[in-house]
N, C-alpha and C. Protein backbone atom coordinates (compact mmCIF):
# COMPACT_ATOMS: atom_id res chain seq x y z
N UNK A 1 0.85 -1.20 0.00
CA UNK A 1 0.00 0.00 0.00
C UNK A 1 0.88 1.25 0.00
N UNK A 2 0.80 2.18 -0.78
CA UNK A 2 1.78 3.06 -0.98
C UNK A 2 1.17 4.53 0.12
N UNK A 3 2.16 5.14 0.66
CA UNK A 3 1.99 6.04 1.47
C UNK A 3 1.55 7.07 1.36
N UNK A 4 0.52 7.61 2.02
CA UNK A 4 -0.49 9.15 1.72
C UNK A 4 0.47 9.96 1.99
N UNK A 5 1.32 10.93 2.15
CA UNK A 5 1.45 11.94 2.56
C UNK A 5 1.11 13.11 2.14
N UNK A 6 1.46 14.07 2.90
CA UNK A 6 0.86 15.76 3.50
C UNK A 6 1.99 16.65 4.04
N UNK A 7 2.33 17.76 3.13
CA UNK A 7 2.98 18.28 3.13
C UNK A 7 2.98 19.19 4.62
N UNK A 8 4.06 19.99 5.27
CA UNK A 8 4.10 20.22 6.23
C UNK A 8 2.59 21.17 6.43
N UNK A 9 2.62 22.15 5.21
CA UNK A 9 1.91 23.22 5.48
C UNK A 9 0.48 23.08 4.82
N UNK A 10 0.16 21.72 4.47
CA UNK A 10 -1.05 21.62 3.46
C UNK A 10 -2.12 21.25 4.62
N UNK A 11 -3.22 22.02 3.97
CA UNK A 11 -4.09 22.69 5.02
C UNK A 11 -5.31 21.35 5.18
N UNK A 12 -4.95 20.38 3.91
CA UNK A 12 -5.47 18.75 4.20
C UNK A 12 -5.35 18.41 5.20
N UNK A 13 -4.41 18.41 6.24
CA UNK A 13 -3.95 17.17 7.15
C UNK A 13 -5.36 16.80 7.63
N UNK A 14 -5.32 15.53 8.17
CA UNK A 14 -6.78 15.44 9.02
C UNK A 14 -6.28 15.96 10.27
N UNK A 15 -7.49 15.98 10.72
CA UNK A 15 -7.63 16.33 12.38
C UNK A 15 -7.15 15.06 13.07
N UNK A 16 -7.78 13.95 12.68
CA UNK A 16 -6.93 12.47 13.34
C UNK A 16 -6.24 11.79 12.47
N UNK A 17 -5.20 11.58 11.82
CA UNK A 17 -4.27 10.95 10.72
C UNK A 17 -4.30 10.08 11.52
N UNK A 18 -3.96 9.60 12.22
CA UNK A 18 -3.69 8.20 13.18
C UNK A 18 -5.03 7.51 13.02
N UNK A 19 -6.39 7.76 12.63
CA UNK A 19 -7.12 6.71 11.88
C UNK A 19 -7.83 7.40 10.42
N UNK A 20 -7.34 7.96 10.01
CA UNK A 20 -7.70 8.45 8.52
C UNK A 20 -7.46 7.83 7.65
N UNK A 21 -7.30 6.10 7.55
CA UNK A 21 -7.12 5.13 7.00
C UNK A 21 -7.63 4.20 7.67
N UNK A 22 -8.29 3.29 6.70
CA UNK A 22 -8.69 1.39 7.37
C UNK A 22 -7.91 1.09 8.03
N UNK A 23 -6.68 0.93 7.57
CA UNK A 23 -5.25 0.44 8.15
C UNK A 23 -5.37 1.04 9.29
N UNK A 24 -5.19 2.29 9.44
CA UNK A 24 -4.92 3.17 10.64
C UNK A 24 -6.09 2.76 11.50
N UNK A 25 -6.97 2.26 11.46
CA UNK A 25 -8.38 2.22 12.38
C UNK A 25 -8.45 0.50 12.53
N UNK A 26 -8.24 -0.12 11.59
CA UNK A 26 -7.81 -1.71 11.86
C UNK A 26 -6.72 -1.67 13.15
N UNK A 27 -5.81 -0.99 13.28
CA UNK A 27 -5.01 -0.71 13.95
C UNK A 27 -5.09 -0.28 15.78
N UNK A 28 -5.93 0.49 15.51
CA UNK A 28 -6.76 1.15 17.16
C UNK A 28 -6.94 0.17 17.35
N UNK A 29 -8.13 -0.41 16.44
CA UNK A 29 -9.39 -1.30 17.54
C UNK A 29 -8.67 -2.66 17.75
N UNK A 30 -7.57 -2.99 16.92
CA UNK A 30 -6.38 -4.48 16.96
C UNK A 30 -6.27 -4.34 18.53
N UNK A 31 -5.25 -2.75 18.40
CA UNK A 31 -4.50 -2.35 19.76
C UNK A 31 -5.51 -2.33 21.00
N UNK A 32 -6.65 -2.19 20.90
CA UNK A 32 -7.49 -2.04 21.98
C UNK A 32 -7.62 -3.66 22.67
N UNK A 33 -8.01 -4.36 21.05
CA UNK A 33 -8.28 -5.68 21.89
C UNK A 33 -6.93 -6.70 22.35
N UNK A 34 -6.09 -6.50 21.75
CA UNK A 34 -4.51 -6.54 22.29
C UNK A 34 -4.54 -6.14 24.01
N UNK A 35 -5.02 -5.19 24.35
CA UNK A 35 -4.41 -4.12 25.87
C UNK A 35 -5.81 -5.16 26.36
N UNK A 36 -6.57 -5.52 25.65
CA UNK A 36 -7.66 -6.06 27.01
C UNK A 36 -6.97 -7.18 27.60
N UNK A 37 -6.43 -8.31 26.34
CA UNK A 37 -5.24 -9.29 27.14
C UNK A 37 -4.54 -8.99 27.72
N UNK A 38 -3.81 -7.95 28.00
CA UNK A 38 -2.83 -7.60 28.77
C UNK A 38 -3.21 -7.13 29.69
N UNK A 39 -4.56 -6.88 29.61
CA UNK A 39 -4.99 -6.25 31.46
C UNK A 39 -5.36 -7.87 31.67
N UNK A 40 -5.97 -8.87 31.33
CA UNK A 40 -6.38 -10.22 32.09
C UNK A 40 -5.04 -10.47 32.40
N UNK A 41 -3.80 -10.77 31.95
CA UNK A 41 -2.18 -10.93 32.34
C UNK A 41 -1.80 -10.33 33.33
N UNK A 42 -1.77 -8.93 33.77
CA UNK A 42 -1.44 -8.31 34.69
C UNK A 42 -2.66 -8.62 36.16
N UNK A 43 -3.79 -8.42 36.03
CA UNK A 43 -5.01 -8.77 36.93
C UNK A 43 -4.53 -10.25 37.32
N UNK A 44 -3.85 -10.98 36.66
CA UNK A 44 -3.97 -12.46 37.43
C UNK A 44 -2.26 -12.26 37.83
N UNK A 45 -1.42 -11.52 37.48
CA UNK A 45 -0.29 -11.50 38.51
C UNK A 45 -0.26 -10.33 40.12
N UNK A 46 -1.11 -9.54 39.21
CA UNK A 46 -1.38 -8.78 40.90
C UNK A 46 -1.98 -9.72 42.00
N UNK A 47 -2.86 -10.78 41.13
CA UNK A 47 -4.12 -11.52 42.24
C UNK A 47 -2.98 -12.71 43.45
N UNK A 48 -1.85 -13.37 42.33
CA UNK A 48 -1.13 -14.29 42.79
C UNK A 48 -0.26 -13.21 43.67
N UNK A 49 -0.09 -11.82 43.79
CA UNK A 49 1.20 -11.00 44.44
C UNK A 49 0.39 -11.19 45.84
N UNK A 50 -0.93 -10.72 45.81
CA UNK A 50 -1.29 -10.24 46.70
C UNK A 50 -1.75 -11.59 47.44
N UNK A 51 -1.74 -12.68 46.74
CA UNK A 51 -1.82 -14.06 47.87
C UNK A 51 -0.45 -14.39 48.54
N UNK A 52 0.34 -14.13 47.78
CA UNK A 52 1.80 -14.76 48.79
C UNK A 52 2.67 -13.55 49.13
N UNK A 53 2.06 -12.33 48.88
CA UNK A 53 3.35 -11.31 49.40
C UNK A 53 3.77 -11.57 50.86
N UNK A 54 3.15 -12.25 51.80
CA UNK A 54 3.52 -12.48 53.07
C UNK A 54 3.70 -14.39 53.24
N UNK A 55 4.02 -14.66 52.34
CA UNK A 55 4.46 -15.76 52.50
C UNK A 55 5.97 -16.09 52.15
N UNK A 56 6.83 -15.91 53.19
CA UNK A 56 7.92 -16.45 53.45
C UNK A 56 8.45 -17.27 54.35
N UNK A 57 9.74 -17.70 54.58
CA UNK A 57 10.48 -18.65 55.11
C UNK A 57 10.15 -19.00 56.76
N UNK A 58 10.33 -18.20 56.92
CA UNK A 58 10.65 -18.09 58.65
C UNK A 58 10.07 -16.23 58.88
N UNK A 59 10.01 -16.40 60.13
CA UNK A 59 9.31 -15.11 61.20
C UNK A 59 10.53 -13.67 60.04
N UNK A 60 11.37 -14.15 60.70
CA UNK A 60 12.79 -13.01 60.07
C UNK A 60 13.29 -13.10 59.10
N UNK A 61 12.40 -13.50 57.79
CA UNK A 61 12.63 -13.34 56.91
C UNK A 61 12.35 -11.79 56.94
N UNK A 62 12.56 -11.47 55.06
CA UNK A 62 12.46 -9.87 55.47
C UNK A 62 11.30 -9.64 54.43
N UNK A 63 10.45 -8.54 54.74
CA UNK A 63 8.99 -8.69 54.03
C UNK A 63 8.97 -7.00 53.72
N UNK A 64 7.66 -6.53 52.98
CA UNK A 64 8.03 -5.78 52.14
C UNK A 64 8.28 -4.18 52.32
N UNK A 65 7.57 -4.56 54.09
CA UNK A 65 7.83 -3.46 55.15
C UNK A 65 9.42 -3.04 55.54
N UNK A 66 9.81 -4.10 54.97
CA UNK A 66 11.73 -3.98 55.22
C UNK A 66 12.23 -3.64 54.43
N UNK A 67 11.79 -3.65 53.28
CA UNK A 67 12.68 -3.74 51.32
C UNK A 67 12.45 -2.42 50.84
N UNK A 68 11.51 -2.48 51.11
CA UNK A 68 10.99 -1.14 49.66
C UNK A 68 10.99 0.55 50.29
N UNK A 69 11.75 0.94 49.80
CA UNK A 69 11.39 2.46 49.68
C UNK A 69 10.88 3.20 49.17
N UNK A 70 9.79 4.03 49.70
CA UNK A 70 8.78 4.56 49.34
C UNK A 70 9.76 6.26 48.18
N UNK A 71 10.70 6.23 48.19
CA UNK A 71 11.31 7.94 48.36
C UNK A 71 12.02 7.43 46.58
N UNK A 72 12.78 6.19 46.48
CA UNK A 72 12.91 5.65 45.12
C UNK A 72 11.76 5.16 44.28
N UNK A 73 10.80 4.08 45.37
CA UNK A 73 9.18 4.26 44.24
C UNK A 73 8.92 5.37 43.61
N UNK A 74 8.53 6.57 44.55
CA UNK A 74 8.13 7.48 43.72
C UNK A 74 8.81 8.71 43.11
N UNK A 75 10.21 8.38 43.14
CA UNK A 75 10.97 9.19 42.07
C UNK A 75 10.41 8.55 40.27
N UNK A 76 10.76 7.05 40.68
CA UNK A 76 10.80 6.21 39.38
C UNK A 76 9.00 6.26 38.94
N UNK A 77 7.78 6.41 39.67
CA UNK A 77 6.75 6.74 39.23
C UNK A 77 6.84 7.82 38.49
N UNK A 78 7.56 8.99 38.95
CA UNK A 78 7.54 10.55 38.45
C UNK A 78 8.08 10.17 36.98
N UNK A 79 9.13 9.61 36.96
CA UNK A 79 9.85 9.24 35.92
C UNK A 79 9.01 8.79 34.61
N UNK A 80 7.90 7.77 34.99
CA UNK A 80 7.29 7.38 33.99
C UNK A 80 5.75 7.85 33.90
N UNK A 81 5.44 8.55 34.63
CA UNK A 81 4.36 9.38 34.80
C UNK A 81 4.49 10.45 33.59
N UNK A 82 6.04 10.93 33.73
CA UNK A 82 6.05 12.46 33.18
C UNK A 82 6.25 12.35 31.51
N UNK A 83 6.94 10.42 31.35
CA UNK A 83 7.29 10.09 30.00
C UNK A 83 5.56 9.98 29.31
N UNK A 84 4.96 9.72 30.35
CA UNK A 84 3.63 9.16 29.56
C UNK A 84 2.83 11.20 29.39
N UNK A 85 3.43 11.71 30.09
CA UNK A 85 2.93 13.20 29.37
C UNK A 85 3.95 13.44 27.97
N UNK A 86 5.05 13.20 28.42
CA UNK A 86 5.91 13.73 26.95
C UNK A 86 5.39 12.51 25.53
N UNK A 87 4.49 12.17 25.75
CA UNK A 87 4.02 10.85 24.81
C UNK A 87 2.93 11.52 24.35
N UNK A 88 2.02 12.27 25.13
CA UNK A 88 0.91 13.13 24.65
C UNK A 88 0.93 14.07 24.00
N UNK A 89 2.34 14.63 24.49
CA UNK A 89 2.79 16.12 23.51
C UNK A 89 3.03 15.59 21.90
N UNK A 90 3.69 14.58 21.99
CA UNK A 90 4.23 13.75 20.93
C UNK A 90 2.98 13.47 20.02
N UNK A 91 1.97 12.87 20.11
CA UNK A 91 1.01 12.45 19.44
C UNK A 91 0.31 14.11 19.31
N UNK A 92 0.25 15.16 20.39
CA UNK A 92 -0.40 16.21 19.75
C UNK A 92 0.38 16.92 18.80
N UNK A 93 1.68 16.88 18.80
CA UNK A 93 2.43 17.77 17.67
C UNK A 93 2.28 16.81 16.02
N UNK A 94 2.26 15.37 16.23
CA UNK A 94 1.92 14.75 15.63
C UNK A 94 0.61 15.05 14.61
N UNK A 95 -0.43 15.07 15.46
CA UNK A 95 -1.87 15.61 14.51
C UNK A 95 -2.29 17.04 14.20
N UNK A 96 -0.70 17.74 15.12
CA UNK A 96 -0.92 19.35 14.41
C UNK A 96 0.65 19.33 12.78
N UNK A 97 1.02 18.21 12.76
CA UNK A 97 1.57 17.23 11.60
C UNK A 97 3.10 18.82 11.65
N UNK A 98 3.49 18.61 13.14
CA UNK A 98 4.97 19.28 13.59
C UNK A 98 5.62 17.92 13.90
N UNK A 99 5.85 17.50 12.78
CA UNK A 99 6.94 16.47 12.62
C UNK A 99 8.37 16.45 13.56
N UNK A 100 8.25 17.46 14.00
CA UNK A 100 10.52 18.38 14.28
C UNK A 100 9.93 17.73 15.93
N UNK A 101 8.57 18.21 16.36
CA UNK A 101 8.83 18.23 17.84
C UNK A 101 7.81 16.87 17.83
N UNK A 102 7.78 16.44 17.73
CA UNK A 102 6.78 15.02 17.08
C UNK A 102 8.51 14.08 17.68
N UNK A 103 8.89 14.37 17.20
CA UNK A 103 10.30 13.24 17.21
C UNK A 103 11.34 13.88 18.51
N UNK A 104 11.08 15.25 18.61
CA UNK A 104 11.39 15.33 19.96
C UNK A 104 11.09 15.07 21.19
N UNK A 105 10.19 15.21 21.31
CA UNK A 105 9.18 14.70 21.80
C UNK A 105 8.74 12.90 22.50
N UNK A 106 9.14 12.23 21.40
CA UNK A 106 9.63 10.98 21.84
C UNK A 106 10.95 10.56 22.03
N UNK A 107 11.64 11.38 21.28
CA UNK A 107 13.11 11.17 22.18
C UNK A 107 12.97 11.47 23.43
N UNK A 108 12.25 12.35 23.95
CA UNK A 108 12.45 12.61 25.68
C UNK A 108 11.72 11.44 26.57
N UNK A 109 10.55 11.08 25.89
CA UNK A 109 10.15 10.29 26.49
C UNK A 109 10.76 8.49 26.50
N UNK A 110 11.19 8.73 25.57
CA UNK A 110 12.43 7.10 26.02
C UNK A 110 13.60 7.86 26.72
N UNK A 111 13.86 8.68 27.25
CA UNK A 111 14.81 8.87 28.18
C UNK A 111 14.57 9.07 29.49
N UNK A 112 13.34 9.54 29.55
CA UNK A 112 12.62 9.19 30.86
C UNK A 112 12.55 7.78 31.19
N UNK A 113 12.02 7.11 30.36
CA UNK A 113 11.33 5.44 29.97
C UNK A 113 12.89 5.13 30.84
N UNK A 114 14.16 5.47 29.90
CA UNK A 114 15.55 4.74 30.05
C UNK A 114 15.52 4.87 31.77
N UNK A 115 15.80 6.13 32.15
CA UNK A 115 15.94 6.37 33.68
C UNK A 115 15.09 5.65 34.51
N UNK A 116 13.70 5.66 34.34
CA UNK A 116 13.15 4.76 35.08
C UNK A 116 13.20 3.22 35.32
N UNK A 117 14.04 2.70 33.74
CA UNK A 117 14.54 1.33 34.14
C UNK A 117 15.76 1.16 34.70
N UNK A 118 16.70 2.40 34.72
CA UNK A 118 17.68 2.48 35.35
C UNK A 118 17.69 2.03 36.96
N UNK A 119 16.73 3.08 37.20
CA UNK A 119 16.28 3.18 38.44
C UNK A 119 15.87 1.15 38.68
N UNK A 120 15.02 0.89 38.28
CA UNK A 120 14.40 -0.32 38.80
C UNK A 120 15.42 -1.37 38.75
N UNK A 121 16.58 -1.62 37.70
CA UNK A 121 17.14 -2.56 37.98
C UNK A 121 18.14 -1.97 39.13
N UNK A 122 18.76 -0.84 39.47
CA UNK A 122 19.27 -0.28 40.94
C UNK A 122 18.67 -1.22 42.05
N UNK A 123 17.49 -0.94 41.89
CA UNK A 123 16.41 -1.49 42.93
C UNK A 123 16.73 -2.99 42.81
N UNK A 124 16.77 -3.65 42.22
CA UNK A 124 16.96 -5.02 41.98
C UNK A 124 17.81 -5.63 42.76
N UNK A 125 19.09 -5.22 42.53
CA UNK A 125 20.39 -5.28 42.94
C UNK A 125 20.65 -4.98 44.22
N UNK A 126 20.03 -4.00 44.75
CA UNK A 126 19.85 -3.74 46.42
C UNK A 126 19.08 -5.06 47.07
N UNK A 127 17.91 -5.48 46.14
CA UNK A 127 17.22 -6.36 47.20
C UNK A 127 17.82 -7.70 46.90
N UNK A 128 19.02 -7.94 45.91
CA UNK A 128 19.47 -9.22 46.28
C UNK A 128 20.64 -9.20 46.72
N UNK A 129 21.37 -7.94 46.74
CA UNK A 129 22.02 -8.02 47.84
C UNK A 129 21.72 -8.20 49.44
N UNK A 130 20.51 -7.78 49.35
CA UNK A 130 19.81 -7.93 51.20
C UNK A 130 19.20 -9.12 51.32
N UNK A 131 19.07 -10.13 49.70
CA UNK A 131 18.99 -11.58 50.69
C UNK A 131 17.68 -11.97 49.89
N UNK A 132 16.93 -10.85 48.87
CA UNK A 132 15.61 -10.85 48.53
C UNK A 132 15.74 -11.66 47.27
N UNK A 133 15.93 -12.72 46.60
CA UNK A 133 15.88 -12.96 45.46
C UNK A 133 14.43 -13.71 45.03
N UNK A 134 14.59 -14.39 43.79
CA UNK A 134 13.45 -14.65 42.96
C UNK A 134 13.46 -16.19 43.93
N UNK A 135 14.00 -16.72 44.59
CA UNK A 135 14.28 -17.95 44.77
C UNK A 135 14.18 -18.18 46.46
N UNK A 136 14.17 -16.70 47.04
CA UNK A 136 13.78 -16.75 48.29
C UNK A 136 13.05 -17.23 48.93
N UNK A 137 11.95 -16.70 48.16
CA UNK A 137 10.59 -17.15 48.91
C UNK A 137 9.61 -16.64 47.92
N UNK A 138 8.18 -17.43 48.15
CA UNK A 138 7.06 -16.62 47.76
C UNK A 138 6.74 -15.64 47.03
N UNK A 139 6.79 -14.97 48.14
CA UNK A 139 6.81 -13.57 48.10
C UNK A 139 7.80 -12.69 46.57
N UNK A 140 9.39 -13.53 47.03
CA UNK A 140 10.03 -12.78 45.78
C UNK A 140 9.55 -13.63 44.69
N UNK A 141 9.16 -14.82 44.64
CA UNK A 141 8.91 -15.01 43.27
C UNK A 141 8.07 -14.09 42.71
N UNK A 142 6.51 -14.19 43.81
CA UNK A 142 5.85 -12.77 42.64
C UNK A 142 6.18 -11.77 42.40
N UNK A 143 7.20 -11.33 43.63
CA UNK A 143 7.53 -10.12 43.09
C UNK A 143 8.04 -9.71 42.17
N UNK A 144 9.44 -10.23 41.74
CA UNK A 144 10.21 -10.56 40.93
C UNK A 144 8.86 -10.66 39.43
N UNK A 145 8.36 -11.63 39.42
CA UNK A 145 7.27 -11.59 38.12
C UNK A 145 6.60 -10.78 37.75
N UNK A 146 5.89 -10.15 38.80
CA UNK A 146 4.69 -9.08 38.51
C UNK A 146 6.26 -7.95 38.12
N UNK A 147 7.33 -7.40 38.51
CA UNK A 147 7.89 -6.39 38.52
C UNK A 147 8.54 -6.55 37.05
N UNK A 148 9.01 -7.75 36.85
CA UNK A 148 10.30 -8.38 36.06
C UNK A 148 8.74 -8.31 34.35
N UNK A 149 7.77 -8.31 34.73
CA UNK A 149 7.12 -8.47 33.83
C UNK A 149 6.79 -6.93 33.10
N UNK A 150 6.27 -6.12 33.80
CA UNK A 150 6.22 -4.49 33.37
C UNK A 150 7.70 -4.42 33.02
N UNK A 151 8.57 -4.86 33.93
CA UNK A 151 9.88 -4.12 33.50
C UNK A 151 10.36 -4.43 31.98
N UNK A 152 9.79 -5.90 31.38
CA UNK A 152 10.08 -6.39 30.37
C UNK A 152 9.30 -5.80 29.04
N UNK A 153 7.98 -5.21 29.98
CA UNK A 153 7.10 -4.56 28.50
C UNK A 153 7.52 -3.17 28.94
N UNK A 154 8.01 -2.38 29.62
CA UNK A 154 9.34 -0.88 29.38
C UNK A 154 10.35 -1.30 28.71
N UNK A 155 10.83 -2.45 28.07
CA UNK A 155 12.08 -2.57 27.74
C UNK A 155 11.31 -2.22 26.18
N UNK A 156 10.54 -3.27 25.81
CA UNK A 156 9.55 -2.96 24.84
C UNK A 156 9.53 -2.19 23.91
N UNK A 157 8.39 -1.30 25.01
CA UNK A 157 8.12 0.15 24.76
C UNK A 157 9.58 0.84 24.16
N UNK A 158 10.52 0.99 25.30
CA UNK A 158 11.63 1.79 24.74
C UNK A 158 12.64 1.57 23.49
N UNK A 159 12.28 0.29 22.98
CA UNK A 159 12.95 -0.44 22.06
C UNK A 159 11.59 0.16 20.45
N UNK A 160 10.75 0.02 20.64
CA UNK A 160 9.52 0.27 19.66
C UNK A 160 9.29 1.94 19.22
N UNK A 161 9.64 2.34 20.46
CA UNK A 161 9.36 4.49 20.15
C UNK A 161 11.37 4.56 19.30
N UNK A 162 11.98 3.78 20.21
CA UNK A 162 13.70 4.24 19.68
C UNK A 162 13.41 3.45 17.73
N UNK A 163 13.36 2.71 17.64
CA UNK A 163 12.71 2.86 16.39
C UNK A 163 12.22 3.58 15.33
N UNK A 164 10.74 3.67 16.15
CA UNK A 164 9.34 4.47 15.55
C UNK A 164 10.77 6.16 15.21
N UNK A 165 11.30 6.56 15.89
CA UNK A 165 12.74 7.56 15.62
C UNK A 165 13.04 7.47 14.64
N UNK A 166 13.95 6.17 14.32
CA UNK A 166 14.66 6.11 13.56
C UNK A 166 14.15 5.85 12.07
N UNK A 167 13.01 5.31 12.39
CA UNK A 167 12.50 4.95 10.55
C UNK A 167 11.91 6.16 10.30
N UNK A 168 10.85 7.05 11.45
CA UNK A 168 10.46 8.31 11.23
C UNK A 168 11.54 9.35 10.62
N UNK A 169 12.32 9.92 10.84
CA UNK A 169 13.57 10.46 10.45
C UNK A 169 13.90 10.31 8.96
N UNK A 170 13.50 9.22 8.26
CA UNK A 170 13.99 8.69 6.50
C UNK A 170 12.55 9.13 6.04
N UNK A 171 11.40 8.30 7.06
CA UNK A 171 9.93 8.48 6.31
C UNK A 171 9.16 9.94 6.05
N UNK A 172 9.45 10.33 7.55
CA UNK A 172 9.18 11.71 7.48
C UNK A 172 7.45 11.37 8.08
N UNK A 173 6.41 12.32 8.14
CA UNK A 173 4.88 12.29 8.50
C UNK A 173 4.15 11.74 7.66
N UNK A 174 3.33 11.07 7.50
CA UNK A 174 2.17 10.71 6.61
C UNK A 174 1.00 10.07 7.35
N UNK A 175 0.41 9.76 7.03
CA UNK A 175 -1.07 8.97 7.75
C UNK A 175 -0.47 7.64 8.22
N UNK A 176 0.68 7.38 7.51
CA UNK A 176 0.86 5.86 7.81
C UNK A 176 1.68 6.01 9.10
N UNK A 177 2.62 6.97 8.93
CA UNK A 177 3.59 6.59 9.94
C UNK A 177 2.66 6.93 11.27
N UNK A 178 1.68 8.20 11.17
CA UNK A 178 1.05 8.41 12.13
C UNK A 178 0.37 6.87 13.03
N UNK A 179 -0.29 6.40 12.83
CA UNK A 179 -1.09 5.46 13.48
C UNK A 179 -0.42 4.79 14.04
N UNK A 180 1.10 4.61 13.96
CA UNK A 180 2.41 3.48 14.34
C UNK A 180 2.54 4.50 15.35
N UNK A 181 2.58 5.59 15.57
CA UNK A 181 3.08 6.28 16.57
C UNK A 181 1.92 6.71 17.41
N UNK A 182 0.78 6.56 17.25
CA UNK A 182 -0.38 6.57 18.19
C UNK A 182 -0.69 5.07 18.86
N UNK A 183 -0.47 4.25 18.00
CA UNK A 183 -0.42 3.13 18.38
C UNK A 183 1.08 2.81 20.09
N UNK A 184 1.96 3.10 19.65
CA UNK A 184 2.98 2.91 20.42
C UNK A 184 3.04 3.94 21.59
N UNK A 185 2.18 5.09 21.36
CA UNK A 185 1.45 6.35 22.46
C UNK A 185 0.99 5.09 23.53
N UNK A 186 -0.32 4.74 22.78
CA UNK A 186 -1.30 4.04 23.54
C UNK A 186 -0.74 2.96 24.52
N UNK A 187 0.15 1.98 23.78
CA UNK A 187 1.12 0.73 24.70
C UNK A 187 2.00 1.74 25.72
N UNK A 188 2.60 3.09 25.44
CA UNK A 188 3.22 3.61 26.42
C UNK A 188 2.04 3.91 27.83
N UNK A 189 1.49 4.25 27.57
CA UNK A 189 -0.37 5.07 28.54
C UNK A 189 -0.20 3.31 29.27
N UNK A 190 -0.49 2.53 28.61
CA UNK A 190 -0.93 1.14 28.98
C UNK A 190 0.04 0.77 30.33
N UNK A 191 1.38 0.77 30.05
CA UNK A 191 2.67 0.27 31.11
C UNK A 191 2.41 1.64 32.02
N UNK A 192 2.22 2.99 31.67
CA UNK A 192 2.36 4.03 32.66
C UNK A 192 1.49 3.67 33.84
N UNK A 193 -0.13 2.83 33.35
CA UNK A 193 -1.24 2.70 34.27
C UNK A 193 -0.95 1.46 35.06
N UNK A 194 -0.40 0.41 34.46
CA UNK A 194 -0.09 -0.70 35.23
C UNK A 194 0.79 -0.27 36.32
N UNK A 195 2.11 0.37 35.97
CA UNK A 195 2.74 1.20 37.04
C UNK A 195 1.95 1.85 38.18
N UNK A 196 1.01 2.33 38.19
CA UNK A 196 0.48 3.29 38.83
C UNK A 196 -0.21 2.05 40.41
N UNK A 197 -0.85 1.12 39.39
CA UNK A 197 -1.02 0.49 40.81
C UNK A 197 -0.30 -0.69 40.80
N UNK A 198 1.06 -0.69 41.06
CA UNK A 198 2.16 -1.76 41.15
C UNK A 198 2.80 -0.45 42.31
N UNK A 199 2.84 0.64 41.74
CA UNK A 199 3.05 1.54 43.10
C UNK A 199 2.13 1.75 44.31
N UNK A 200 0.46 1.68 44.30
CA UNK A 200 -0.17 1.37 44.89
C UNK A 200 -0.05 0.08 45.75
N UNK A 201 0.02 -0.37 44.92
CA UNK A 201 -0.16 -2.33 45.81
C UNK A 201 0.48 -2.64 46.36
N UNK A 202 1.98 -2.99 45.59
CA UNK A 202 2.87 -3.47 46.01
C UNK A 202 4.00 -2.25 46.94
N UNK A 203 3.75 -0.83 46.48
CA UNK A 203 5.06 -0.11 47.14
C UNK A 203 4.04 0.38 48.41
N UNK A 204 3.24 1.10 48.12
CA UNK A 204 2.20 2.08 49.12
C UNK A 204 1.99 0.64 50.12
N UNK A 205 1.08 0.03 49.72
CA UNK A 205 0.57 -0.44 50.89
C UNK A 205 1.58 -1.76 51.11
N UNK A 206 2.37 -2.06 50.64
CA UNK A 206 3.27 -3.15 51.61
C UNK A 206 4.28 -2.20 52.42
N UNK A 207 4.36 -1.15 52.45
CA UNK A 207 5.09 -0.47 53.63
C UNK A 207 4.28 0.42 54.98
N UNK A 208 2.88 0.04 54.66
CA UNK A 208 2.04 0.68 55.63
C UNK A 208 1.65 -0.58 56.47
């Protein structure tokens, strides 16, 4: 299928290029029913976290009131909170078809994305140095899964927008490239919300 494009200043653009094509709208409603599996995936690893987070070894083992810091959780929330705003700017410069800050725009937000996995494998490394591994107990197995699992769809994400960059850059804007980059908006929104209550669940209330 050969590519629509729209010149920077041509007063065509649509208002939504990201479905101003079948393709582009085959695409949404794919991605929608795609993210519903991935919420039944995540819903049945929160369900297994929250049955064994207190199931470990012995009395002195160490549980999640001991591990987790609330002051690094929510730096690394901010982190991907603020990428999932620089993702919005991105898709709006996008359908005002400002290509320049369209790609800036997601460069910032995989560098946020980057720092926040920075941050989490830090975190990693602290808790098996203190004894916490996947093999501990219970407890770290889910943890380790439910965490090791978002952390694996941020790797994703940051691998799919560093991309969506680089082919954007040769392709330049069109309807086509648009929907690839609303599309990969939407999977970013998706990991930002799972985050949100993995900081709830597991950080907030296992230290209260």
């Amino acid at each position: 299928m050969a590519e629509v494009k729209y010149n920077v200043d041509n007063a065509n653009w649509p208002k939504h290029p990201e479905t101003a094509t079948l393709e582009g709208k085959n695409k949404f409603v794919g991605f929608w029913t795609f993210l519903a599996g991935e919420t039944v995936l995540f819903s049945c690893l929160f369900a297994t976290y929250l049955a064994l987070k207190d199931s470990v070894p012995s009395s002195d083992h160490l549980l999640a009131a001991d591990l987790f810091h609330l002051e690094l959780a929510f730096v690394m929330t901010m982190f991907l909170l603020t990428s999932s705003l620089t993702s919005v700017f991105a898709v709006h410069h996008m359908r005002n078809n400002n290509f320049a800050k369209m790609q800036l725009w997601l460069g910032i937000t995989v560098l946020l994305g980057a720092g926040f996995l920075a941050l989490e494998i830090y975190e990693f490394i602290e808790y098996v140095q203190l004894g916490h591994t996947f093999r501990s107990s219970a407890f770290g197995s889910a943890f380790y899964i439910l965490i090791g699992t978002h952390g694996f769809h941020v790797i994703i994400g940051l691998i799919w927008i560093t991309l969506l960059i680089i082919r954007n850059s040769g392709r330049g804007l069109s309807v086509y490239t648009a929907a690839k980059v609303n599309t990969a908006a939407l999977y970013w929104h998706f990991i930002d919300v799972v985050w949100v209550f993995i900081f709830t669940i597991v950080y907030l209330l296992g230290v209260l």
